[in-house]
N, C-alpha and C. Protein backbone atom coordinates (compact mmCIF):
# COMPACT_ATOMS: atom_id res chain seq x y z
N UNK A 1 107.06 152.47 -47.70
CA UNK A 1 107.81 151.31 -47.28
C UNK A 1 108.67 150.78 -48.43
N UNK A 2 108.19 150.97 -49.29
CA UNK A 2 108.69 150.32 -50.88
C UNK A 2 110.31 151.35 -51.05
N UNK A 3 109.92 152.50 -50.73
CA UNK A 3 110.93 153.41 -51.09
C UNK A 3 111.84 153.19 -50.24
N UNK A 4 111.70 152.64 -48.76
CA UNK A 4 112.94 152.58 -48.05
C UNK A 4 113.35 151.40 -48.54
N UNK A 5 112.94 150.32 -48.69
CA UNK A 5 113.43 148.87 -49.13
C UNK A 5 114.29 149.12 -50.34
N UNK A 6 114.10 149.92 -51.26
CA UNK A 6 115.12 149.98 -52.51
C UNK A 6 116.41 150.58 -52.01
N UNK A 7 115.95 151.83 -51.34
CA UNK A 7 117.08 152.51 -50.52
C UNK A 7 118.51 152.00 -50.05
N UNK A 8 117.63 151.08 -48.97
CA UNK A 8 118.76 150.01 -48.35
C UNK A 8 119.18 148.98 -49.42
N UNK A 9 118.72 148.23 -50.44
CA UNK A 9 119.51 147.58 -51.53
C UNK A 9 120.05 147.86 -51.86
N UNK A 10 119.95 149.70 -52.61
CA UNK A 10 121.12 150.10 -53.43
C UNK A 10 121.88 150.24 -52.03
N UNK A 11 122.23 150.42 -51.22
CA UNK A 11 123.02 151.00 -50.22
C UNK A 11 124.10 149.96 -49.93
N UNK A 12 123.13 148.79 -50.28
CA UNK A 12 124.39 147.21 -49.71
C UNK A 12 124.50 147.00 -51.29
N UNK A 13 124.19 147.23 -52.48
CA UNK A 13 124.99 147.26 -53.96
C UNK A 13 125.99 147.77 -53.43
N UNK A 14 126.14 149.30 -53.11
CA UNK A 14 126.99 149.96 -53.52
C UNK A 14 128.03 149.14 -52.74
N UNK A 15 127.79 149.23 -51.48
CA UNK A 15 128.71 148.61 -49.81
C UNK A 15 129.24 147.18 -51.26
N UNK A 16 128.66 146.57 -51.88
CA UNK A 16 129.65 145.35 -52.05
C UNK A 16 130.09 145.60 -53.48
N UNK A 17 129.69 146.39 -54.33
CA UNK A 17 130.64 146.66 -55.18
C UNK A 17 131.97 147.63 -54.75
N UNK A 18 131.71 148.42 -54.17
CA UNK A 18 133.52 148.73 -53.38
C UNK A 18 133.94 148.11 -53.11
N UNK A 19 134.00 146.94 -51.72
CA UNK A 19 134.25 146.01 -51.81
C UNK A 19 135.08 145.04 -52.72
N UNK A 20 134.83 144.65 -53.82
CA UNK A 20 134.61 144.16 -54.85
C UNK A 20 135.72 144.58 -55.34
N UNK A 21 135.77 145.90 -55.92
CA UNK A 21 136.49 146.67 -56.55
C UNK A 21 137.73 147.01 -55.43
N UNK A 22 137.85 147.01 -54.34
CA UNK A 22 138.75 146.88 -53.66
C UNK A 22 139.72 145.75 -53.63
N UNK A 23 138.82 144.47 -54.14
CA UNK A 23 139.40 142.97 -53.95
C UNK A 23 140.38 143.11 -56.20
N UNK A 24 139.67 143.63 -56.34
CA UNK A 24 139.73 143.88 -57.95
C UNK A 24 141.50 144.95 -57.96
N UNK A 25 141.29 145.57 -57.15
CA UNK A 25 142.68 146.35 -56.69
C UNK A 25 143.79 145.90 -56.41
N UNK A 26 143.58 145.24 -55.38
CA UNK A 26 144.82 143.92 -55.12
C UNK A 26 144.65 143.13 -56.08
N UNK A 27 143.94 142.49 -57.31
CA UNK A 27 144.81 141.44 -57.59
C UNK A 27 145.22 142.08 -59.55
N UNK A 28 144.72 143.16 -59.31
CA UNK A 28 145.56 144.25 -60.48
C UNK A 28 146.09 145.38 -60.21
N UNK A 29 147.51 145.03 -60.44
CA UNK A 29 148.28 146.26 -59.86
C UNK A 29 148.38 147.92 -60.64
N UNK A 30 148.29 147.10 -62.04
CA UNK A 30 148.33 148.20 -62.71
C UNK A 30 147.16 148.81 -63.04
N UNK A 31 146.00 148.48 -62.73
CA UNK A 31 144.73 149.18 -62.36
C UNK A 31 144.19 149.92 -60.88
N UNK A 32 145.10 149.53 -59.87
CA UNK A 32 144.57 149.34 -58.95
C UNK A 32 144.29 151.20 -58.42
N UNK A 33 144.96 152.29 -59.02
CA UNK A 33 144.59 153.80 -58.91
C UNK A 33 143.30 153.80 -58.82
N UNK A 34 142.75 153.44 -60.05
CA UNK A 34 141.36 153.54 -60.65
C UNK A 34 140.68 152.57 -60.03
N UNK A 35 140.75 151.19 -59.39
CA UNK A 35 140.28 150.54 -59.05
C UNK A 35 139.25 151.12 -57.28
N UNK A 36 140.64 151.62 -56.50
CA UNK A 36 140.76 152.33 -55.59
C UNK A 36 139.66 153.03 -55.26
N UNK A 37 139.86 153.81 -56.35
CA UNK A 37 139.36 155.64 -56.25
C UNK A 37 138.14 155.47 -56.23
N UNK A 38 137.36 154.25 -57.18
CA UNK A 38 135.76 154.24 -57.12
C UNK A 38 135.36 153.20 -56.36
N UNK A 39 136.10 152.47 -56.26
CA UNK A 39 135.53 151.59 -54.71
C UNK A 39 135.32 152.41 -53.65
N UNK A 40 136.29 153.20 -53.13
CA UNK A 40 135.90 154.87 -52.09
C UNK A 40 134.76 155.37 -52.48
N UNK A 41 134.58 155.77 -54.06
CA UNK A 41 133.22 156.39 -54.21
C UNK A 41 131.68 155.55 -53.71
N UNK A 42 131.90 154.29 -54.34
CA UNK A 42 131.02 153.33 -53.99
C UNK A 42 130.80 153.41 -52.22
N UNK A 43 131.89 153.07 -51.95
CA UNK A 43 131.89 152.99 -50.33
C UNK A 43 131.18 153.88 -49.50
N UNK A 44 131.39 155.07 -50.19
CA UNK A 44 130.91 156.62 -49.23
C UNK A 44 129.28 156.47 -49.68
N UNK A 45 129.32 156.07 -50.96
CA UNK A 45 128.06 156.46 -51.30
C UNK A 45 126.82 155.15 -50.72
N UNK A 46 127.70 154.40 -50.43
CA UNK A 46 126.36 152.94 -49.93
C UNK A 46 126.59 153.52 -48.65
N UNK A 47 127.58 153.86 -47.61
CA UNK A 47 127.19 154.18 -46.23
C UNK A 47 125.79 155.55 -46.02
N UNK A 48 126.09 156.50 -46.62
CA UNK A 48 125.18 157.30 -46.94
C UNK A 48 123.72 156.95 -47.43
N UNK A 49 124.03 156.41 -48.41
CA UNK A 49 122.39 155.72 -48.48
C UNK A 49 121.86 154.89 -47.35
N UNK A 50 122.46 154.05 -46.29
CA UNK A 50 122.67 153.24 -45.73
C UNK A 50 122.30 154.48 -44.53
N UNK A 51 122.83 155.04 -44.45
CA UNK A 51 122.26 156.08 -43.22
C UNK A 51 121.13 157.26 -43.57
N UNK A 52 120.67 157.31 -45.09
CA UNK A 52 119.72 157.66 -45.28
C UNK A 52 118.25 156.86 -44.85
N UNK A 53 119.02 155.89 -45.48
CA UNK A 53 117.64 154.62 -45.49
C UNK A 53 117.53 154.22 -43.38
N UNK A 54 118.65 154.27 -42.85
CA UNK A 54 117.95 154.28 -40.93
C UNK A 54 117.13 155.72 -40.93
N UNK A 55 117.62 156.84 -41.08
CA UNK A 55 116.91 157.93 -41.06
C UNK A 55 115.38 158.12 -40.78
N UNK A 56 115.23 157.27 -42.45
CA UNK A 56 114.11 157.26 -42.61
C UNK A 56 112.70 155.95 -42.02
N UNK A 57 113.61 155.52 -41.25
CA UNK A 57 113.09 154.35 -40.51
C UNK A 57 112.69 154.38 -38.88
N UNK A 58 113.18 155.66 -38.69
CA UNK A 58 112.98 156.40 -37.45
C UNK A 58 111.83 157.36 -37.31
């Protein structure tokens, strides 16, 4: 139970640091490539955990 509960935390970390870093994008333009590119990474990677962690709840 312990292991799914961390699961889903990091999963909504990741979900709001993209986020984040998305909002961090718009209000720097001249960062905003790099800003972008790992907010996507973040993003893919909290939905995935995020559908690891239902997976395992089934």
């Amino acid at each position: 139970m312990a292991a799914r509960t961390v699961i889903v935390l990091l999963s909504f970390a990741c979900l709001a640091s993209g986020v984040g870093l998305a909002v961090a994008a718009l209000r720097d333009p001249a960062r905003a490539p790099q800003f972008e590119r790992w907010s996507g990474i973040c993003l893919v990677a909290g939905l995935a955990l995020l559908g690891a962690a239902l997976h395992f709840v089934r």
